[in-house]
PDB file of N, CA and C in Angstrom:
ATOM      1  N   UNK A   1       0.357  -9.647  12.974  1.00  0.00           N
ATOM      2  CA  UNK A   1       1.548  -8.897  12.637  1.00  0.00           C
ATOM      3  C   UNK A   1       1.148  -7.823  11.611  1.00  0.00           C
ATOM      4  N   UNK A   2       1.368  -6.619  11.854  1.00  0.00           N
ATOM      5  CA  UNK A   2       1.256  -5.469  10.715  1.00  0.00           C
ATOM      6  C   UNK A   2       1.951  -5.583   9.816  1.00  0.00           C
ATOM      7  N   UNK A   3       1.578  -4.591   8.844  1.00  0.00           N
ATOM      8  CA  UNK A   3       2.432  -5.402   6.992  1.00  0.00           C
ATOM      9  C   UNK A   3       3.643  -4.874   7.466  1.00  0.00           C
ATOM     10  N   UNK A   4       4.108  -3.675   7.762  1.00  0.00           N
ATOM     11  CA  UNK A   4       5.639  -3.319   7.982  1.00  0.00           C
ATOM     12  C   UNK A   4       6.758  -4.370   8.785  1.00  0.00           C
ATOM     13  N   UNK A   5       5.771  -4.810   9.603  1.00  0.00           N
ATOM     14  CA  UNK A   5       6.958  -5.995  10.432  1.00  0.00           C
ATOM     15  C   UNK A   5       6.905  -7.231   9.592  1.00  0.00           C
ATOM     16  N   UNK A   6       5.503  -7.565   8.490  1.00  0.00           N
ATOM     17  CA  UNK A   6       5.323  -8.944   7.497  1.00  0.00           C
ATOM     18  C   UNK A   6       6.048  -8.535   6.927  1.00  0.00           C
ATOM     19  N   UNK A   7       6.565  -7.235   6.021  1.00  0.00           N
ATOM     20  CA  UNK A   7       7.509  -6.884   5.088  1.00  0.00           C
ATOM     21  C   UNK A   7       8.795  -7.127   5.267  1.00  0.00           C
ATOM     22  N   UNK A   8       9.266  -7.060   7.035  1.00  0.00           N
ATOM     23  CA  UNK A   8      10.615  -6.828   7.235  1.00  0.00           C
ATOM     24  C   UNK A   8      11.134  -8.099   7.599  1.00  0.00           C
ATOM     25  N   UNK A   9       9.845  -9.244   7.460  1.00  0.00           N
ATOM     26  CA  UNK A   9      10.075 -10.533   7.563  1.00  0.00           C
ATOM     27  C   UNK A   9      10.158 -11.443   6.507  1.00  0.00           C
ATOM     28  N   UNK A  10       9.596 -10.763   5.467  1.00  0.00           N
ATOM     29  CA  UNK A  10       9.840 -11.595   4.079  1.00  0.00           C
ATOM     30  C   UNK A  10      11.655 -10.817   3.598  1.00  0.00           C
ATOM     31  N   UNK A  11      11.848  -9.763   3.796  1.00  0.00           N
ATOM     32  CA  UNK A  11      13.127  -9.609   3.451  1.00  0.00           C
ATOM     33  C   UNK A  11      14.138  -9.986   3.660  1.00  0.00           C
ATOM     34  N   UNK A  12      13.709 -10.334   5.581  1.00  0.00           N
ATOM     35  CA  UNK A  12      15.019 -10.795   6.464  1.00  0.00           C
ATOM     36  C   UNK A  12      15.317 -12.573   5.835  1.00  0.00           C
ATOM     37  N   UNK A  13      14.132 -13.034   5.173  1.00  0.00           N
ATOM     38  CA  UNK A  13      14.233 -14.220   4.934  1.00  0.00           C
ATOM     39  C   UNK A  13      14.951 -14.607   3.137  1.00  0.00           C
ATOM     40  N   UNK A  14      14.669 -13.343   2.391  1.00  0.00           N
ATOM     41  CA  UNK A  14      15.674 -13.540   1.608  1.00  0.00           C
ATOM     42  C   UNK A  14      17.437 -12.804   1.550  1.00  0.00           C
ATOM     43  N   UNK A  15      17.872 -12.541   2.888  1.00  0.00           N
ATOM     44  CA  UNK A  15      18.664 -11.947   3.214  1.00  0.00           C
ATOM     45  C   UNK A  15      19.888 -13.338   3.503  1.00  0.00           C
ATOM     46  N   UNK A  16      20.009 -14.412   2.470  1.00  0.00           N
ATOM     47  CA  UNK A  16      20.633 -15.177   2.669  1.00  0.00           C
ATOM     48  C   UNK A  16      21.701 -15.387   1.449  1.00  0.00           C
ATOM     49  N   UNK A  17      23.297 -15.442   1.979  1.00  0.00           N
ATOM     50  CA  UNK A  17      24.253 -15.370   1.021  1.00  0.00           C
ATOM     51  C   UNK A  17      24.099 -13.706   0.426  1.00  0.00           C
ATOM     52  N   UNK A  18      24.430 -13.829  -0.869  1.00  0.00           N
ATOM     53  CA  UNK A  18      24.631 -11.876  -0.889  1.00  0.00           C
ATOM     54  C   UNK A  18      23.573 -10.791  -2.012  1.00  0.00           C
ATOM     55  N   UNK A  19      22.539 -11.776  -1.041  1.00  0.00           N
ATOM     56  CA  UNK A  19      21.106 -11.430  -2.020  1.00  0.00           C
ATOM     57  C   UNK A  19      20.973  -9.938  -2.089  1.00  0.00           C
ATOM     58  N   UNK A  20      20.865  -9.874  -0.371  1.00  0.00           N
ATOM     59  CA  UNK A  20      20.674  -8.477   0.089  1.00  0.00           C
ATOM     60  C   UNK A  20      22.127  -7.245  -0.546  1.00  0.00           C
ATOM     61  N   UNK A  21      22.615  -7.313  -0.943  1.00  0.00           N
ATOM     62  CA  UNK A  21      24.325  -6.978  -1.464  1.00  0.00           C
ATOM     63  C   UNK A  21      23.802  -6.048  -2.575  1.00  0.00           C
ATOM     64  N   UNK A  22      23.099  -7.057  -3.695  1.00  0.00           N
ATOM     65  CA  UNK A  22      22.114  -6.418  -5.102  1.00  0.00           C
ATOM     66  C   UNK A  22      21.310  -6.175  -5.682  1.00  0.00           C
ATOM     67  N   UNK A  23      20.106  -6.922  -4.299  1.00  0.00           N
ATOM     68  CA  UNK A  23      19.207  -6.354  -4.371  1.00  0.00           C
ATOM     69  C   UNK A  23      18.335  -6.060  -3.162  1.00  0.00           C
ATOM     70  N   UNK A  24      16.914  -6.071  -2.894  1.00  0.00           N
ATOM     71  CA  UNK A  24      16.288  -5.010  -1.674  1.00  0.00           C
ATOM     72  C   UNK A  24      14.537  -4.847  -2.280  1.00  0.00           C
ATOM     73  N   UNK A  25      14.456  -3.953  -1.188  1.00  0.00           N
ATOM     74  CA  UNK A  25      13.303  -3.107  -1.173  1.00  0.00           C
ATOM     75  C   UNK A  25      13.404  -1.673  -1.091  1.00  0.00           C
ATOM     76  N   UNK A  26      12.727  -1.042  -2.315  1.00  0.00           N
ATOM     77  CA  UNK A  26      12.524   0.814  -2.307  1.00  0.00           C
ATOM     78  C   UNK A  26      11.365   1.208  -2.383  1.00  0.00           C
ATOM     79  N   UNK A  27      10.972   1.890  -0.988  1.00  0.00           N
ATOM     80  CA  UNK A  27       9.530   2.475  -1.094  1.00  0.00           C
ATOM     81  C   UNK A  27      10.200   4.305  -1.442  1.00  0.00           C
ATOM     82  N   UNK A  28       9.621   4.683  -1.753  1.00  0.00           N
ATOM     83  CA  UNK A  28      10.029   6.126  -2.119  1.00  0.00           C
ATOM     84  C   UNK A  28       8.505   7.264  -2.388  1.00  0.00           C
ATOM     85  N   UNK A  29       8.677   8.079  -2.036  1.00  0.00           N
ATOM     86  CA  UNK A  29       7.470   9.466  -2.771  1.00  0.00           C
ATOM     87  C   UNK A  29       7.518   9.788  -4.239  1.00  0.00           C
ATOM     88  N   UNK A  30       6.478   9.562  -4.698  1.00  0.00           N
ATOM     89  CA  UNK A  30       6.273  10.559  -6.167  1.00  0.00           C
ATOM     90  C   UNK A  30       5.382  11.395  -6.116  1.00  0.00           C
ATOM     91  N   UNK A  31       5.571  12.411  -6.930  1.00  0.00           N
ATOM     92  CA  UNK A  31       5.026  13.768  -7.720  1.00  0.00           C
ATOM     93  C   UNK A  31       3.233  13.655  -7.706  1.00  0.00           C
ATOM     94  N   UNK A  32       2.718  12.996  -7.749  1.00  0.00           N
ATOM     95  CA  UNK A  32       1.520  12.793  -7.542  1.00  0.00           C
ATOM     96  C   UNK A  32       0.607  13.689  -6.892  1.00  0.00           C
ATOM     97  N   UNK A  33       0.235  13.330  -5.636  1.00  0.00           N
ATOM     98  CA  UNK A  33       1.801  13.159  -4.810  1.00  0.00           C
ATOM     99  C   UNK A  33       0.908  11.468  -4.198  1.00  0.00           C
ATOM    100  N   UNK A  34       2.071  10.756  -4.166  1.00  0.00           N
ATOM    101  CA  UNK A  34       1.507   9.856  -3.454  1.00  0.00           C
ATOM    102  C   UNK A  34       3.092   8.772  -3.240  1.00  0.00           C
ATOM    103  N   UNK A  35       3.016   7.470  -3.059  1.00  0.00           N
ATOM    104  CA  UNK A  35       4.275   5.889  -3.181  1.00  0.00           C
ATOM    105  C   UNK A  35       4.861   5.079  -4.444  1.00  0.00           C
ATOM    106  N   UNK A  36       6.117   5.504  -4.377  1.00  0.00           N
ATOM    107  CA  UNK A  36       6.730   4.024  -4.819  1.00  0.00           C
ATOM    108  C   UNK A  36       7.166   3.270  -4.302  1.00  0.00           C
ATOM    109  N   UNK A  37       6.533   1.734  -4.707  1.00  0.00           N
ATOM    110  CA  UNK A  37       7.842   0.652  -4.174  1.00  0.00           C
ATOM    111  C   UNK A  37       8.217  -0.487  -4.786  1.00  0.00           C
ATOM    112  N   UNK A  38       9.371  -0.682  -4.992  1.00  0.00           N
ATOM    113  CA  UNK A  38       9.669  -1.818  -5.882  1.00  0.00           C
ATOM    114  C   UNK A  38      10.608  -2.865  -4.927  1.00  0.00           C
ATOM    115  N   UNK A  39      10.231  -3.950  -5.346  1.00  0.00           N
ATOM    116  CA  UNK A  39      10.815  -5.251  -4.558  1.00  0.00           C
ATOM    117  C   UNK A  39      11.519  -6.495  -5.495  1.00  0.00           C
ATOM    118  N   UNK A  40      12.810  -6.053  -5.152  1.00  0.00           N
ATOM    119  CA  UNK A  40      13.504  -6.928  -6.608  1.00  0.00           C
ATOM    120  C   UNK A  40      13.317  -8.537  -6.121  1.00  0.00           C
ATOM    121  N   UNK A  41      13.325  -9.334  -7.213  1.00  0.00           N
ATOM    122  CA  UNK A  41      12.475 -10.686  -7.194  1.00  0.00           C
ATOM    123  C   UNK A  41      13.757 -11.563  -7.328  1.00  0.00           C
ATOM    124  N   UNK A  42      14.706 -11.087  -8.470  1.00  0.00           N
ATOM    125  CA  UNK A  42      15.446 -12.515  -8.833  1.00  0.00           C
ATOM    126  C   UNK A  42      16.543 -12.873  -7.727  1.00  0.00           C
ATOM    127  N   UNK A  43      16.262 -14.083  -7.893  1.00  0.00           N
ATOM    128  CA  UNK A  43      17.189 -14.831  -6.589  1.00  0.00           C
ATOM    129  C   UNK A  43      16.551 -15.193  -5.578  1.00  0.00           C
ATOM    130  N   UNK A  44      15.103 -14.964  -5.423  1.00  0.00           N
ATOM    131  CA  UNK A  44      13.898 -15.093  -4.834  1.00  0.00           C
ATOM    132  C   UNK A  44      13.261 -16.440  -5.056  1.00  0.00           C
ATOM    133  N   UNK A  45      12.088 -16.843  -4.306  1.00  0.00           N
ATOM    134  CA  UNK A  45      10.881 -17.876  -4.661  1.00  0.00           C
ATOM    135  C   UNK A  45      10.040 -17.272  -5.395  1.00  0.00           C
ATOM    136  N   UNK A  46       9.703 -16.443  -5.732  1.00  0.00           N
ATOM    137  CA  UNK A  46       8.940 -15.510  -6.414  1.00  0.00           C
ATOM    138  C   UNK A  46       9.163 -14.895  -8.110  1.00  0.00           C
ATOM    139  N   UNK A  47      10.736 -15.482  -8.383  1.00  0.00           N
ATOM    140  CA  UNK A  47      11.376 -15.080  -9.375  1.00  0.00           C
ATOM    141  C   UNK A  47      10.627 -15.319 -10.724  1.00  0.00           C
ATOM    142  N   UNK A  48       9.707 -16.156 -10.486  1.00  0.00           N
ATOM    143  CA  UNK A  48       9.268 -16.821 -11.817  1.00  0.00           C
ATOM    144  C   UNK A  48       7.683 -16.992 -11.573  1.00  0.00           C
ATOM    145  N   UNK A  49       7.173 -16.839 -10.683  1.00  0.00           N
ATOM    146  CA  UNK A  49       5.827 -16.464  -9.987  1.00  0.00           C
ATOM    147  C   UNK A  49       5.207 -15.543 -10.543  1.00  0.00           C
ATOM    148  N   UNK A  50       4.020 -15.812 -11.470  1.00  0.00           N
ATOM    149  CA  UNK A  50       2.981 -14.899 -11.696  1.00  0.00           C
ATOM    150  C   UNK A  50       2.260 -13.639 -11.266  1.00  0.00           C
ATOM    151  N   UNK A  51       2.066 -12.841 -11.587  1.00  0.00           N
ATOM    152  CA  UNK A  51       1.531 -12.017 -11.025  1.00  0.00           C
ATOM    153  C   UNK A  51       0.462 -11.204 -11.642  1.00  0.00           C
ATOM    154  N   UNK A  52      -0.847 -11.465 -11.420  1.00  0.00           N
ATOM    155  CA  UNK A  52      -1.670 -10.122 -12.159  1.00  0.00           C
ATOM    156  C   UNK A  52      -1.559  -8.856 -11.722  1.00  0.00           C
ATOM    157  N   UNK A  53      -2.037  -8.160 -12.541  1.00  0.00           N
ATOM    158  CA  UNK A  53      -1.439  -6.679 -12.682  1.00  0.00           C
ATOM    159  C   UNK A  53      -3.208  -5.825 -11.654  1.00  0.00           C
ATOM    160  N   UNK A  54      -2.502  -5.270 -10.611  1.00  0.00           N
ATOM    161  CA  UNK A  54      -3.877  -5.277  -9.920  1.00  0.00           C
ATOM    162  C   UNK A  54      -4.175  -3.389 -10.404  1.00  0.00           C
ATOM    163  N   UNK A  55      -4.996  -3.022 -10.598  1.00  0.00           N
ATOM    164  CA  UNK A  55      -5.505  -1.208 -11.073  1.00  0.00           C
ATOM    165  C   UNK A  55      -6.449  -0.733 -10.076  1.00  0.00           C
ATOM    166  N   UNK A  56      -6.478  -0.222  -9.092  1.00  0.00           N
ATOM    167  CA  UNK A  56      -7.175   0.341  -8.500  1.00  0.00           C
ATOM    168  C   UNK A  56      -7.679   1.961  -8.503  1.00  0.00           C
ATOM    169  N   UNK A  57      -8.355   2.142  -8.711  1.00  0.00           N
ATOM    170  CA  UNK A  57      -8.409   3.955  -9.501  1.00  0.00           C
ATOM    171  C   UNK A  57      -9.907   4.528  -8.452  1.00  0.00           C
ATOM    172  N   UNK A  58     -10.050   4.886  -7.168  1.00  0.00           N
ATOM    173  CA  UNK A  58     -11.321   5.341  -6.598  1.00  0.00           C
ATOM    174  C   UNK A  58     -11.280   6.953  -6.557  1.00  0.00           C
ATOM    175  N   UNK A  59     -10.116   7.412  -7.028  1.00  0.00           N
ATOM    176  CA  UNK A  59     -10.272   8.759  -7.116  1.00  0.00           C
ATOM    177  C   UNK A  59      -8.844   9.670  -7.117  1.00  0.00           C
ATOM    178  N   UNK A  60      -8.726  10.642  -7.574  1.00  0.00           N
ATOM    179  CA  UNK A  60      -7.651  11.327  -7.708  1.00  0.00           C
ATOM    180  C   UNK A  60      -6.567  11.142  -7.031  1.00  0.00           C
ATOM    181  N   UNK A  61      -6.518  10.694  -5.899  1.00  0.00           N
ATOM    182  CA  UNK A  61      -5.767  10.440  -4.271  1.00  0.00           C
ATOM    183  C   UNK A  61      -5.808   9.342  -4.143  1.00  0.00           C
ATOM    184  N   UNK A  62      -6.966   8.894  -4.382  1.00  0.00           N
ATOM    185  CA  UNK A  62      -6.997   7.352  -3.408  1.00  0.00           C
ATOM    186  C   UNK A  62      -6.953   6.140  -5.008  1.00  0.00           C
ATOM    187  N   UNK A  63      -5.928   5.549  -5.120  1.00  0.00           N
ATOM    188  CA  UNK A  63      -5.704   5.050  -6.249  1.00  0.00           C
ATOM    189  C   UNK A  63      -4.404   4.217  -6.177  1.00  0.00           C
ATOM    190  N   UNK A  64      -4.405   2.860  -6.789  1.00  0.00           N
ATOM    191  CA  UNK A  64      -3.143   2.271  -6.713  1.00  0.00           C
ATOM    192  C   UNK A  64      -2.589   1.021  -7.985  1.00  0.00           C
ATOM    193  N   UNK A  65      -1.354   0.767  -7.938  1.00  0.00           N
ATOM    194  CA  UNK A  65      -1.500  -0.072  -9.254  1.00  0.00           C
ATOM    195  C   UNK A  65      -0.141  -1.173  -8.738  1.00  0.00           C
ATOM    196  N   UNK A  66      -0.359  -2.164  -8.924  1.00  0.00           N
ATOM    197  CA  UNK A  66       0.658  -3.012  -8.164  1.00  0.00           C
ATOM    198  C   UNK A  66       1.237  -3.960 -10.001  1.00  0.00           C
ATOM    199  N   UNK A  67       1.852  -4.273  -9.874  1.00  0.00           N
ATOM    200  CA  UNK A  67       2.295  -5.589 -11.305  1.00  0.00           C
ATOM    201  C   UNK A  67       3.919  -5.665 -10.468  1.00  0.00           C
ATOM    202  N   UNK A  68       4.370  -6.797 -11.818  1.00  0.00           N
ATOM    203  CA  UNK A  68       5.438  -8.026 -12.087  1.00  0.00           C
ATOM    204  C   UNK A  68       5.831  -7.077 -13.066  1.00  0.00           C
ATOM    205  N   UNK A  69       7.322  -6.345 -13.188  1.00  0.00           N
ATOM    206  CA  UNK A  69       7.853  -6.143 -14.254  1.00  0.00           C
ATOM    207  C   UNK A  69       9.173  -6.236 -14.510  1.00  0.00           C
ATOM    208  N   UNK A  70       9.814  -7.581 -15.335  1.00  0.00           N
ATOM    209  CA  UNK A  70      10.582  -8.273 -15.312  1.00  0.00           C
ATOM    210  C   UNK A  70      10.885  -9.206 -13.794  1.00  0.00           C
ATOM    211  N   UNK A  71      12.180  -8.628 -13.415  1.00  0.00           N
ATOM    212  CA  UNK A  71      12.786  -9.572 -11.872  1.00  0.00           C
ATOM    213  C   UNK A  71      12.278  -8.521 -11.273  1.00  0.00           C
ATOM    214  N   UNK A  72      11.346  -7.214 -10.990  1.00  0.00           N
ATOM    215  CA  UNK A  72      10.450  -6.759  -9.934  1.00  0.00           C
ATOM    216  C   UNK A  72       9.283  -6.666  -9.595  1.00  0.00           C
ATOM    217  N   UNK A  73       8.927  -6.730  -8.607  1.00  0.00           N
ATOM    218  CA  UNK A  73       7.163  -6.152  -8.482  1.00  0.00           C
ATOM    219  C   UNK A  73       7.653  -4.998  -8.204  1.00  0.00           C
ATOM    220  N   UNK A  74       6.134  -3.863  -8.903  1.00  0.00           N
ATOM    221  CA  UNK A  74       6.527  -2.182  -8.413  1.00  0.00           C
ATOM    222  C   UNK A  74       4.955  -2.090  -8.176  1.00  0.00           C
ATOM    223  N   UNK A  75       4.928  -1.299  -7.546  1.00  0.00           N
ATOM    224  CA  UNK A  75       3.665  -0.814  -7.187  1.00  0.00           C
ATOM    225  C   UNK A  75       3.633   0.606  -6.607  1.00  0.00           C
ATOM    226  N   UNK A  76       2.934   1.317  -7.184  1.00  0.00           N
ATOM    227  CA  UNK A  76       2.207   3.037  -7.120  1.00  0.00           C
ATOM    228  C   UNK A  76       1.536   3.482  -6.851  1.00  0.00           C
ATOM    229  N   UNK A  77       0.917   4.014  -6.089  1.00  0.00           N
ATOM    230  CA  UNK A  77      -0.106   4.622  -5.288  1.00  0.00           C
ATOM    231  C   UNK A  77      -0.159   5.982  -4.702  1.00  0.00           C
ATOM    232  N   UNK A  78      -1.371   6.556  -4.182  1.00  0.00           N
ATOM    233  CA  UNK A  78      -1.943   7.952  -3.817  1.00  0.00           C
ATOM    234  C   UNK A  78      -1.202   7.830  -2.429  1.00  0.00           C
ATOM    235  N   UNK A  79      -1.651   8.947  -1.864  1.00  0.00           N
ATOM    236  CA  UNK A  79      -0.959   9.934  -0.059  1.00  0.00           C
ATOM    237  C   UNK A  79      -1.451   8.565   0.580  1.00  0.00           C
ATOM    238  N   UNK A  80      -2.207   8.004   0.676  1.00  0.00           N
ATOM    239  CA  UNK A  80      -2.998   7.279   1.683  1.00  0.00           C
ATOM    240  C   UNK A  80      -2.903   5.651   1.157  1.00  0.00           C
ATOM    241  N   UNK A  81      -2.238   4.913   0.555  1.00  0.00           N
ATOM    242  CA  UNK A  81      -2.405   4.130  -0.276  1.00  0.00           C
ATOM    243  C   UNK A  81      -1.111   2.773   0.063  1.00  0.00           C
ATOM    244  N   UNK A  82       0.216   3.455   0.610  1.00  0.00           N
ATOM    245  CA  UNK A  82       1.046   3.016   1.021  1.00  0.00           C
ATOM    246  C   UNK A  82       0.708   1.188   1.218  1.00  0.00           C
ATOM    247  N   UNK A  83      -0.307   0.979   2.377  1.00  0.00           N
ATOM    248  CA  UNK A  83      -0.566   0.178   3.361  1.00  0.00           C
ATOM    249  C   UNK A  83      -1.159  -0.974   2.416  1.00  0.00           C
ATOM    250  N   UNK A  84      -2.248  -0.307   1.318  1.00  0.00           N
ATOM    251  CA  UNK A  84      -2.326  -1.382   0.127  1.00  0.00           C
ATOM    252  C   UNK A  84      -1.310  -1.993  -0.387  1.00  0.00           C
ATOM    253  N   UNK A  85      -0.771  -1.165  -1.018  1.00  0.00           N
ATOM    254  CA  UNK A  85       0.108  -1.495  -2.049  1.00  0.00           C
ATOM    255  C   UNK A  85       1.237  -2.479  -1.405  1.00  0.00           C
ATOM    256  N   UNK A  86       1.995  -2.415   0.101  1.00  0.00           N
ATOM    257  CA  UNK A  86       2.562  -3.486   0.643  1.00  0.00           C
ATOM    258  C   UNK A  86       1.703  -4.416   0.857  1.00  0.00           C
ATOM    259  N   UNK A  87       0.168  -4.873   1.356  1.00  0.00           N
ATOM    260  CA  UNK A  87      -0.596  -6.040   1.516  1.00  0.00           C
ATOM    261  C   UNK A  87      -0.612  -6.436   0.219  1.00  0.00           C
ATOM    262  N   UNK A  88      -0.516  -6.100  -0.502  1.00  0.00           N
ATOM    263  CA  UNK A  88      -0.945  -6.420  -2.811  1.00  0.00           C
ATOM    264  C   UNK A  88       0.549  -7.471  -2.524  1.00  0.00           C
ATOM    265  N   UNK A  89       1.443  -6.969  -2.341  1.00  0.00           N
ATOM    266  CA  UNK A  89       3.092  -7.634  -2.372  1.00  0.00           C
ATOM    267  C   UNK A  89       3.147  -8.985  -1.041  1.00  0.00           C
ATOM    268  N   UNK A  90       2.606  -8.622   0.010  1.00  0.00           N
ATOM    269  CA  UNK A  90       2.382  -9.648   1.349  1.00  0.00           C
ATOM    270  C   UNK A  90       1.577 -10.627   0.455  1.00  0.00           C
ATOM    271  N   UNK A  91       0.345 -10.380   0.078  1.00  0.00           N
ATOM    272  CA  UNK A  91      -0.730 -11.211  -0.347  1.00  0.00           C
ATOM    273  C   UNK A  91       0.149 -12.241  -1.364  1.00  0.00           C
ATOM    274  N   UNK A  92       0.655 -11.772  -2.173  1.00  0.00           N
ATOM    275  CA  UNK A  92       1.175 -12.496  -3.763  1.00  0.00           C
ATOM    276  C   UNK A  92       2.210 -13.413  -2.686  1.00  0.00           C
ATOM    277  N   UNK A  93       2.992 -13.140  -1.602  1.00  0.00           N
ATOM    278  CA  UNK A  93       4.157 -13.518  -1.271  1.00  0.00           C
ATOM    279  C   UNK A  93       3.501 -14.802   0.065  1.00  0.00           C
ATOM    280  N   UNK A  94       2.486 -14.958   0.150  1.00  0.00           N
ATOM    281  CA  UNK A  94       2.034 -15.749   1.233  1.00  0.00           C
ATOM    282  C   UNK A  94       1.493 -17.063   0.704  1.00  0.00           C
TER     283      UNK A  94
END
């Protein structure tokens, strides 16, 4: 299964009672130019789940940074980087 359909399967699975109502998933573009995405946690299995803070830096573009901050994981990354930064969130969530 590719991360986009693993992604749309960890969501559909906290999509129970009115989780989905207040909170979600936001991937978005930044100025960089490169991804944001943040994946709200509380009300989750994950809510209280550790997370190291991963830094990836190979070059101006190609670069990414995933962490736990508070009830979200966010993670940031270069043009090309997207595909990490959801496996960083799959990986922690498996």
């Amino acid at each position: 299964m590719d991360s986009i359909s693993r992604l749309c399967a960890w969501f559909e699975r906290q999509c129970v009672g009115e989780w989905h109502e207040d909170h979600g998933i936001k991937i978005d573009t930044i100025d960089n130019p490169g991804w944001s995405m943040k994946a709200d946690l509380a009300g989750t299995g994950l809510q209280d789940k550790e997370f190291p803070e991963i830094r990836v830096e190979r070059s101006q573009h190609d670069w990414f940074v995933a962490r736990r901050n508070d009830q979200a994981f966010e993670a940031f990354g270069g043009p090309m980087n997207l595909n990490e930064m959801v496996e960083s969130f799959l990986a922690w969530t498996e």
